[in-house]
Protein backbone atom coordinates (compact mmCIF):
# COMPACT_ATOMS: atom_id res chain seq x y z
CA UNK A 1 -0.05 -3.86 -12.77
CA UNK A 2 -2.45 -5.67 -10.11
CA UNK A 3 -2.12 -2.45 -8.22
CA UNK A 4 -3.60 -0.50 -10.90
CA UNK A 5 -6.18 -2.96 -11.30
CA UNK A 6 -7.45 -3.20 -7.97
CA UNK A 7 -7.50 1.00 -7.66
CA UNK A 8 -9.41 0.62 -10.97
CA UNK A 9 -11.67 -1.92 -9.76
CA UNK A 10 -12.35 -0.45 -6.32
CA UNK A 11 -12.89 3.11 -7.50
CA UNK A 12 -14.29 2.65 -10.93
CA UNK A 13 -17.32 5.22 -11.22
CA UNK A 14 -19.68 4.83 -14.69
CA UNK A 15 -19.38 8.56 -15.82
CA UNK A 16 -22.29 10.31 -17.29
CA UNK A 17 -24.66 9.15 -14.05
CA UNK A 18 -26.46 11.08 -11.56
CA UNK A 19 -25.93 9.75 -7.91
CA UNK A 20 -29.12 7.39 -7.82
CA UNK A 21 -28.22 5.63 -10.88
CA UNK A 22 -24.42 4.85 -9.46
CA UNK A 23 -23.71 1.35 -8.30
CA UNK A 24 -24.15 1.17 -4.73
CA UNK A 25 -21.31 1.42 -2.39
CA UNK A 26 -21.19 0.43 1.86
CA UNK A 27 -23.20 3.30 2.63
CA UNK A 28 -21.59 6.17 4.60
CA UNK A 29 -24.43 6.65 7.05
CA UNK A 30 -24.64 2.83 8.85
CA UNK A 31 -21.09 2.80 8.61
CA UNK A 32 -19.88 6.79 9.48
CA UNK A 33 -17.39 8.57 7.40
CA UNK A 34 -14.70 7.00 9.83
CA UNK A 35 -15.18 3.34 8.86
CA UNK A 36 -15.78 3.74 5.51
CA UNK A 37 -12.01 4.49 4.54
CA UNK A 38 -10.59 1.23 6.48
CA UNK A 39 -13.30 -0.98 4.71
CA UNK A 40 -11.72 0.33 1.46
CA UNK A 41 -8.44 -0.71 2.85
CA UNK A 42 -9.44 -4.17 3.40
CA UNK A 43 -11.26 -4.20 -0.02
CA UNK A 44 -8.06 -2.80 -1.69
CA UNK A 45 -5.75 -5.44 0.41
CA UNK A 46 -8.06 -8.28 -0.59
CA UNK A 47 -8.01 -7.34 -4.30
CA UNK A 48 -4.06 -7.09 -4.06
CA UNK A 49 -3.57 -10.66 -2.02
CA UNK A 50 -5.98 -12.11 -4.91
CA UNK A 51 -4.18 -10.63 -7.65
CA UNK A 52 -0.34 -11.76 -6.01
CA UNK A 53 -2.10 -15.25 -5.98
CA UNK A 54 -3.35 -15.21 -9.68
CA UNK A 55 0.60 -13.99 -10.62
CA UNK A 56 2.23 -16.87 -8.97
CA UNK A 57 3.40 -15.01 -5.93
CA UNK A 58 4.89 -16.72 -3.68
CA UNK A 59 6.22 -16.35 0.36
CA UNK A 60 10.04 -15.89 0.38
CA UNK A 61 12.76 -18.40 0.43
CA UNK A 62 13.36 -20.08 3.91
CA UNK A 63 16.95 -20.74 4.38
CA UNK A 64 19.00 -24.21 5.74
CA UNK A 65 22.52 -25.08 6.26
CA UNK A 66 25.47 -25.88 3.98
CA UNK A 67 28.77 -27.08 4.78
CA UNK A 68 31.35 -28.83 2.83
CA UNK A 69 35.25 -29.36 3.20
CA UNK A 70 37.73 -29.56 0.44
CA UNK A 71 38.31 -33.08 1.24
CA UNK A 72 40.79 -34.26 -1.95
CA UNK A 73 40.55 -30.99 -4.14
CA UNK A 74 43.92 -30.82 -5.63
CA UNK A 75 46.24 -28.35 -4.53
CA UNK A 76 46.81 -25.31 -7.14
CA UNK A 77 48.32 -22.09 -7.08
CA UNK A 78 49.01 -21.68 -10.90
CA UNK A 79 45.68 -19.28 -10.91
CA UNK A 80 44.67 -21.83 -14.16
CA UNK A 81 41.94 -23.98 -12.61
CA UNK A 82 41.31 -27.34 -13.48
CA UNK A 83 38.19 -29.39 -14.10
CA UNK A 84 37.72 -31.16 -10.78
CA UNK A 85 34.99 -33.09 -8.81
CA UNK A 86 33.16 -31.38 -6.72
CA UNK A 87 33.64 -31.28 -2.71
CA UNK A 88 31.61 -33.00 -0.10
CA UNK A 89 28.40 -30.90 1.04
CA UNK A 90 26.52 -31.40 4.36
CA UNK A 91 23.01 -29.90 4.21
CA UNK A 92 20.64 -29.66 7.12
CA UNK A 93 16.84 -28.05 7.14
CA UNK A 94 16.49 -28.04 3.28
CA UNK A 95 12.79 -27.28 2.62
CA UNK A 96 10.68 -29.63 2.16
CA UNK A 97 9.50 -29.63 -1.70
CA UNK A 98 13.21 -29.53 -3.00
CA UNK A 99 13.94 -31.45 -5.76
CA UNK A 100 16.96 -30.61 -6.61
CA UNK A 101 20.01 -28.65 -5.04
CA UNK A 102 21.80 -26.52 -7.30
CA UNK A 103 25.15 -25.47 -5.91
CA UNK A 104 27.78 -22.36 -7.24
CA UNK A 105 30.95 -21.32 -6.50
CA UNK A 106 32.64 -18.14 -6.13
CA UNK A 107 36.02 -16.72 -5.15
CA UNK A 108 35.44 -13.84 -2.97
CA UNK A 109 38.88 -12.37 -4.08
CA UNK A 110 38.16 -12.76 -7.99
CA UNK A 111 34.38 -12.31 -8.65
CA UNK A 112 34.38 -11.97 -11.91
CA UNK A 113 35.67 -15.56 -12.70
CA UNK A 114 33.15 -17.85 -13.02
CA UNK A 115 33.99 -21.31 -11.39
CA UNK A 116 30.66 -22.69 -11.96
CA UNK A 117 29.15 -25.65 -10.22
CA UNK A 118 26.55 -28.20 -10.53
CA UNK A 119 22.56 -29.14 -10.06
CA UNK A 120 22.16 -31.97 -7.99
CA UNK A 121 18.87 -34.14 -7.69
CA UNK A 122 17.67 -34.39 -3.85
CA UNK A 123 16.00 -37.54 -2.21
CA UNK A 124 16.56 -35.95 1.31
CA UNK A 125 19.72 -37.13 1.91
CA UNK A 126 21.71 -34.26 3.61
CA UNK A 127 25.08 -35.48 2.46
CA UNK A 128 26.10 -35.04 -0.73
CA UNK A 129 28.85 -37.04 -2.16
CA UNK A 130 32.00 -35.55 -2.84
CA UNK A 131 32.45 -35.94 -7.20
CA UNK A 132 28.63 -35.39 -7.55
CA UNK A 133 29.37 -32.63 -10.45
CA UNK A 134 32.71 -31.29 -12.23
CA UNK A 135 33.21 -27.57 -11.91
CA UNK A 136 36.54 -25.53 -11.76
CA UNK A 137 38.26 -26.22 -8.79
CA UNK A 138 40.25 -23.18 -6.94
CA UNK A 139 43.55 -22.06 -8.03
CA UNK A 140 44.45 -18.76 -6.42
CA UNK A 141 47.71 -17.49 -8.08
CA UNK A 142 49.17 -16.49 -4.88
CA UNK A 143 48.09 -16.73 -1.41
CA UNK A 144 45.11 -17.90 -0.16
CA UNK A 145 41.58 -16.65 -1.18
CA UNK A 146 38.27 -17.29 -0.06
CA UNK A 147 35.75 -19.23 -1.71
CA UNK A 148 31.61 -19.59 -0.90
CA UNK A 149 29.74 -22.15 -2.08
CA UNK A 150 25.84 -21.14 -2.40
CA UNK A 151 23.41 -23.92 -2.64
CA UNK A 152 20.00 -22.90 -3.75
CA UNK A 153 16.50 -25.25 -3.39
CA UNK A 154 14.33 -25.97 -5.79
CA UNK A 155 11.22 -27.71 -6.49
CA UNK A 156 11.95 -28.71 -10.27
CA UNK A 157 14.43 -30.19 -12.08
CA UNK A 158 15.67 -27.52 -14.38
CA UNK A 159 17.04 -24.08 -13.53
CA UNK A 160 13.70 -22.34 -13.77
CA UNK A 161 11.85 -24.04 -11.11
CA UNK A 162 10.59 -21.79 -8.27
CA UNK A 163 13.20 -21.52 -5.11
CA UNK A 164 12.45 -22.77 -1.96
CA UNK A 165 15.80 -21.69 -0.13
CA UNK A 166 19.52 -20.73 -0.41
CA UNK A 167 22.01 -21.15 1.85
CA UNK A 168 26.23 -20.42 1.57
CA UNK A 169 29.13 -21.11 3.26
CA UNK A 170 32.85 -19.90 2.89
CA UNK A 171 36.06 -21.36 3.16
CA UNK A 172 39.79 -20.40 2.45
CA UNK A 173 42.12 -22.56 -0.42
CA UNK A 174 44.27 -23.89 0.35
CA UNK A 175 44.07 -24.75 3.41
């Protein structure tokens, strides 16, 4: 949409006019034919830069560092999860701005089930206790599988606020 406003904008001609009653534009003869396209460039890339700044547009997400270790997760291989506290996450180079951490699990080897996680308010501590949220722990019904934690950034405390960073890391369970 801000594209079609700025092509609107830069090339909007009254109709109905002859040329000497037409809005002036950078005039082709102190400027040559040559230069006159590129200074319509930079008009057109100033109009869109103004118009991504009016939307909210923002630079993307830096990323930091997550680690974490089971620590006491209890063992399972039922492939019925409990309810279970959370693991111990290390975080390094989280972006400044966060507010809170929000942090999701999923096993690589079953996608589709949802293990969930927790949203965790930051103070700029990079360790996060282990119990900080409930979620459902892993319980692979046979084997091992792998599991990723992603912990996103953000600057508010609720799930809409904007994202400043993400970050994952992966493990096998058990052990």
């Amino acid at each position: 949409m801000s594209y079609t406003f700025c092509l609107l904008f830069l090339h909007y001609r009254p109709q109905g006019r002859s040329n000497a009653d037409r809005p002036a534009r950078l005039p082709r003869k102190r400027l040559g034919a040559k230069l006159q396209p590129m200074f319509e460039k930079i008009a057109m890339l100033r109009c869109l830069a103004t118009a991504a700044v009016l939307a909210g547009f923002t630079l993307p997400a830096t990323a930091f560092e997550l680690s974490f270790s089971w620590g006491a997760t209890p063992a399972c291989d039922t492939g019925r999860p409990a309810e279970v506290d959370s693991p111990e996450f290390r975080l390094s180079n989280v972006p400044p701005g966060t507010r809170v951490i929000a942090f999701e699990m999923t096993d690589l080897n079953a996608p589709e089930f949802h293990h969930g996680g927790g949203t965790v308010p930051y103070s700029g501590n990079d360790l996060i206790p282990a119990g900080a949220f409930r979620y459902l722990g892993p319980c692979p019904p046979m084997g091992q599988h792998r599991y990723t934690w992603t912990a996103t950034a953000r600057d508010r405390g609720t799930t809409f606020g904007r994202t400043l960073g993400e970050t994952s890391a992966t493990r096998s369970f058990p052990r």
